[in-house]
Each structure stands twice: as C-alpha cells, then as structure tokens.
N, C-alpha and C. Protein backbone atom coordinates (compact mmCIF):
# COMPACT_ATOMS: atom_id res chain seq x y z
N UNK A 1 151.01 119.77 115.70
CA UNK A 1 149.65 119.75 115.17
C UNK A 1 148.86 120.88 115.82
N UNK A 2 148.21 121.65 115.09
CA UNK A 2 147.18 122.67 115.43
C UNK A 2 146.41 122.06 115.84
N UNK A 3 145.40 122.75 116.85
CA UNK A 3 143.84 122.61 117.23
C UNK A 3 142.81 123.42 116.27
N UNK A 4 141.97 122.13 116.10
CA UNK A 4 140.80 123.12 115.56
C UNK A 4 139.98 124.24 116.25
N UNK A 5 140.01 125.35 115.28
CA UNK A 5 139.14 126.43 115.89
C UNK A 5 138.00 127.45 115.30
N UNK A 6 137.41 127.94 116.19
CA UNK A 6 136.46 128.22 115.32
C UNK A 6 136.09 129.78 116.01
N UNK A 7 135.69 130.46 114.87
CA UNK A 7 135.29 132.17 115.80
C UNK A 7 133.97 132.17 115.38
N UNK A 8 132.96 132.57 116.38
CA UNK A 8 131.50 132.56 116.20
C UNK A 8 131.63 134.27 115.74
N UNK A 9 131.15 134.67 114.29
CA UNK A 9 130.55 136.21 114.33
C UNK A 9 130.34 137.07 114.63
N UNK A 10 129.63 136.74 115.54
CA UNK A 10 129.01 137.46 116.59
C UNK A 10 129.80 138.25 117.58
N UNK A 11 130.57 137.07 118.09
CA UNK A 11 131.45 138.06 119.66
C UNK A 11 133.03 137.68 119.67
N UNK A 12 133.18 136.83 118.15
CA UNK A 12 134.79 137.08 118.13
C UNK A 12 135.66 135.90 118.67
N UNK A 13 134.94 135.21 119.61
CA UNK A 13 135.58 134.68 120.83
C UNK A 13 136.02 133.23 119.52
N UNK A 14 137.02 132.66 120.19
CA UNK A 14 137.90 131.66 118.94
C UNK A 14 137.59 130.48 120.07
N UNK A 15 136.87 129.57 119.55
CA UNK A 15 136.26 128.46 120.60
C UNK A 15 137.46 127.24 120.29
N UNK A 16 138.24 126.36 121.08
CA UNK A 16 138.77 125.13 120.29
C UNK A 16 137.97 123.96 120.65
N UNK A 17 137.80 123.18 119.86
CA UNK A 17 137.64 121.94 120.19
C UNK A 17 137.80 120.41 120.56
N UNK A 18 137.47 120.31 122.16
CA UNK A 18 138.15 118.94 122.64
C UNK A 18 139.51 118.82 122.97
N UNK A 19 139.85 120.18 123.24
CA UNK A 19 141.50 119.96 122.75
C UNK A 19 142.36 120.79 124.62
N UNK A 20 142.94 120.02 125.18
CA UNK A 20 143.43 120.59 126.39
C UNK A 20 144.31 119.40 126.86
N UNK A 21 145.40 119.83 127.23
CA UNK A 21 146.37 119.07 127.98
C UNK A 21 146.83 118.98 129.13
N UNK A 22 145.33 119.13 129.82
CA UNK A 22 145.21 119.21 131.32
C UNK A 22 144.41 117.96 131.53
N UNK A 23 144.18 117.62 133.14
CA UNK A 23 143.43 116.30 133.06
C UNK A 23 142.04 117.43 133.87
N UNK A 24 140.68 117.06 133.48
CA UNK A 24 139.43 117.49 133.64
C UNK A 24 139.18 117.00 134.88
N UNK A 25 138.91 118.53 135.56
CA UNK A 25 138.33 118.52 137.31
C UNK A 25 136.89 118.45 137.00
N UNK A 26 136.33 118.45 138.23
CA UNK A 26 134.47 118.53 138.81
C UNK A 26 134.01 120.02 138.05
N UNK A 27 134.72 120.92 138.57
CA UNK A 27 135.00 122.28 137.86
C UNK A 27 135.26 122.09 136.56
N UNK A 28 135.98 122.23 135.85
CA UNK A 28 135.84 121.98 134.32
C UNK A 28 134.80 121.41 133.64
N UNK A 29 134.27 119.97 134.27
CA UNK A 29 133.44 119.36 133.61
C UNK A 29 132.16 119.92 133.59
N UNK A 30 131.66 120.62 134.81
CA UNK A 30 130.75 121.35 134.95
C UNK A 30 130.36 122.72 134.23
N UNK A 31 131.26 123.08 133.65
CA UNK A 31 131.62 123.99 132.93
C UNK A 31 131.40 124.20 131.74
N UNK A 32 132.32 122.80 131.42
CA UNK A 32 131.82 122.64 129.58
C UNK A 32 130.61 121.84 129.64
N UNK A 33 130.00 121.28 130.66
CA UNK A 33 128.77 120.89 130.42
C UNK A 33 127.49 121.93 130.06
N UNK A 34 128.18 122.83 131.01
CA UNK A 34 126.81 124.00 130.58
C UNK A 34 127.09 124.95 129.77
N UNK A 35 128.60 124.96 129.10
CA UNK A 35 128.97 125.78 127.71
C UNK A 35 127.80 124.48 126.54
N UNK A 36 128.32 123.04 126.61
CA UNK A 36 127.59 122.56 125.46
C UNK A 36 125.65 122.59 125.45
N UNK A 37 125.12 122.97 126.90
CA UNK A 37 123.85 122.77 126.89
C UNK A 37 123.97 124.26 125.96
N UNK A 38 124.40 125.55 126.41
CA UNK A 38 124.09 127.07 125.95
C UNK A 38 124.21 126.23 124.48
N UNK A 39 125.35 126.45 124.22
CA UNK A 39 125.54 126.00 122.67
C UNK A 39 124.25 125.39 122.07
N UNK A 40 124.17 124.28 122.44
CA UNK A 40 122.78 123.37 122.48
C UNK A 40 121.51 123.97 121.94
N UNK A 41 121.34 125.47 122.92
CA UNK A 41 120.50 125.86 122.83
C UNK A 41 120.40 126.96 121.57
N UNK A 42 121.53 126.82 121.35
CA UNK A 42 121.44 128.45 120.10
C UNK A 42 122.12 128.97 121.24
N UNK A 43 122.79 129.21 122.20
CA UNK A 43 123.07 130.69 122.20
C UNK A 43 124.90 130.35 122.08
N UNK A 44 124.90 131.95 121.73
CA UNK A 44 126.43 131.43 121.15
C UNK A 44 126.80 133.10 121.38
N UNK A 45 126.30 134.34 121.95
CA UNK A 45 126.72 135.54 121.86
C UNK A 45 127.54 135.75 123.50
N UNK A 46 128.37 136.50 123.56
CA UNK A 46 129.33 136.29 125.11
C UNK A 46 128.32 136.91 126.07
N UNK A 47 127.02 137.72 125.98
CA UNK A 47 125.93 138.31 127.09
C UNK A 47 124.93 136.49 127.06
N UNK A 48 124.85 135.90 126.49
CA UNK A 48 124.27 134.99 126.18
C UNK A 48 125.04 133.76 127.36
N UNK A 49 125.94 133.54 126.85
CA UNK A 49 126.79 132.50 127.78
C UNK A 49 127.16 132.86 128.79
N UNK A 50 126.97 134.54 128.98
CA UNK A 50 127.73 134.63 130.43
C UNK A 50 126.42 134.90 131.13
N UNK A 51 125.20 134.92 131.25
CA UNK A 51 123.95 134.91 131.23
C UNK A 51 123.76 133.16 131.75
N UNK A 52 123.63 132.70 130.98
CA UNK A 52 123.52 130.97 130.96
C UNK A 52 124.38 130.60 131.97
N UNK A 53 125.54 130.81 132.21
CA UNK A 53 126.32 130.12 133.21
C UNK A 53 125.84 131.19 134.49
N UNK A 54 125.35 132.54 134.74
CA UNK A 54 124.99 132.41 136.04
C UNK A 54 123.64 131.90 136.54
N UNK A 55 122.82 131.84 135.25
CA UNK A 55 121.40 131.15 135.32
C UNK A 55 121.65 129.58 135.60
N UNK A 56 122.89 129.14 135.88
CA UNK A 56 122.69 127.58 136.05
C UNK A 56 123.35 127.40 136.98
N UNK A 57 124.05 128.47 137.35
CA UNK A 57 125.02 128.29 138.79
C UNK A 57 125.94 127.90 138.61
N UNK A 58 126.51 127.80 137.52
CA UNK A 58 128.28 127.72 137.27
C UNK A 58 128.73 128.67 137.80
N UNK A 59 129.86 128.62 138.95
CA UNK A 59 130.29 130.21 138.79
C UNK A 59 131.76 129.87 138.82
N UNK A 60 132.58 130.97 138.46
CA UNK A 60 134.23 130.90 137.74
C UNK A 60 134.79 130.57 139.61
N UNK A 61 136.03 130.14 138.95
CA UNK A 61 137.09 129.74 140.09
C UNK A 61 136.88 130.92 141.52
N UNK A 62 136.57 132.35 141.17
CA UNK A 62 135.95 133.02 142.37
C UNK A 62 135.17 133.07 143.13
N UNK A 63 134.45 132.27 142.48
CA UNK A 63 132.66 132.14 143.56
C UNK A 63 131.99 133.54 143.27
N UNK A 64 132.51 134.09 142.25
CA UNK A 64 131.04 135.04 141.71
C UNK A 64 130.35 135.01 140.78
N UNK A 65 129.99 135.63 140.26
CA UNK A 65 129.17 135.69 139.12
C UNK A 65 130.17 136.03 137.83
N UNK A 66 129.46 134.90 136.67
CA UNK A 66 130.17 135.68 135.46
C UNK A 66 130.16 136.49 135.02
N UNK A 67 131.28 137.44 134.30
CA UNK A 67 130.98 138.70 133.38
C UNK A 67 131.74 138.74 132.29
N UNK A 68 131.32 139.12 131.21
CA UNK A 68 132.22 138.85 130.24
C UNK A 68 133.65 138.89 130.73
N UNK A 69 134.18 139.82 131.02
CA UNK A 69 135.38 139.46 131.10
C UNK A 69 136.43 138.37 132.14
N UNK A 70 135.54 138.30 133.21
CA UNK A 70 135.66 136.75 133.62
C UNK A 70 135.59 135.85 133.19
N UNK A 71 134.83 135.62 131.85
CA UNK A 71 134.38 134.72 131.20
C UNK A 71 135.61 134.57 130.43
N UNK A 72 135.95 135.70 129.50
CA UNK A 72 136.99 135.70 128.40
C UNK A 72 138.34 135.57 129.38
N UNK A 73 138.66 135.75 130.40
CA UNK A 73 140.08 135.43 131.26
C UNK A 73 140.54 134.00 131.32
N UNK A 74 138.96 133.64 132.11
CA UNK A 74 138.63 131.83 132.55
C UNK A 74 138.79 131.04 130.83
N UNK A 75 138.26 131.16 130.17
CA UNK A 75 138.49 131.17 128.32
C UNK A 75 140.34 130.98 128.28
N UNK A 76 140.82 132.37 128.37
CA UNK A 76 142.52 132.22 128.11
C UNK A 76 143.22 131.37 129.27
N UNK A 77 142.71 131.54 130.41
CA UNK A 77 143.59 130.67 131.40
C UNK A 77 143.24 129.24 131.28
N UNK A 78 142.34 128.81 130.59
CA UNK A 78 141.99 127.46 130.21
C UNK A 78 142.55 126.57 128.76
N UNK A 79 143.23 127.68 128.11
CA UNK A 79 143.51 127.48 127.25
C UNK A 79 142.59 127.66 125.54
N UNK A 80 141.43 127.63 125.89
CA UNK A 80 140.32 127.51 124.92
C UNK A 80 140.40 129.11 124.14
C-alpha cells in the first residue's frame, strides 16, 4: 500500500501523511507539532517553515538552527 502524498506548488517538497513506521519520540512530536501549527497558519513555503521552526525553537537533531536544507535532509531521513 502507498502513502498518501501531496506536493505543495510552491516549494516542491512531497509532504506524506500520518504515515511512518517508527514509534514517535519528544523530538518528533515536537516537530510535527509545530509543522501542523505553520501549516495551520497558511504557511506552507520551505523559507516559511524553516522560519517558523526557528521562531518556536524547534531545532533539528543538531542543536542549530534550521535551513532549508536541514530541513529537506531531516524531511528524507524521517521518511516524510
């Protein structure tokens, strides 16, 4: 069975949904919590979300700041 997916316009990025066959850490949850608030909010462009997650203090498995391409790595190594 496929996962549903979806590519936002804008920045390409192929989002899935609900869909991972890992069991959800403190880290993860925190994560997609503040991917669904951005979402939430309208924003949906990759300067947008990677913006939003350092404005809320998510920061990736390094302890720095997001950048797109941290963003889009953390994205493939997550599976999403």
């Amino acid at each position: 069975m496929t996962s549903p997916r979806m590519t936002h316009p804008l920045d390409g990025i192929v989002y899935k949904h609900q869909c991972r066959n890992w069991e959800e850490t403190p880290y993860t949850k925190s994560l997609g919590d503040a991917l669904e608030a951005l979402f939430d909010g309208k924003i949906h462009d990759l300067d947008g979300i990677v913006a939003g997650l350092n404005d809320a203090g998510v920061k990736p498995p390094d302890g720095q700041l997001w950048t797109a391409d941290s963003f889009k790595a953390e994205m493939a190594r997550l599976g999403s």
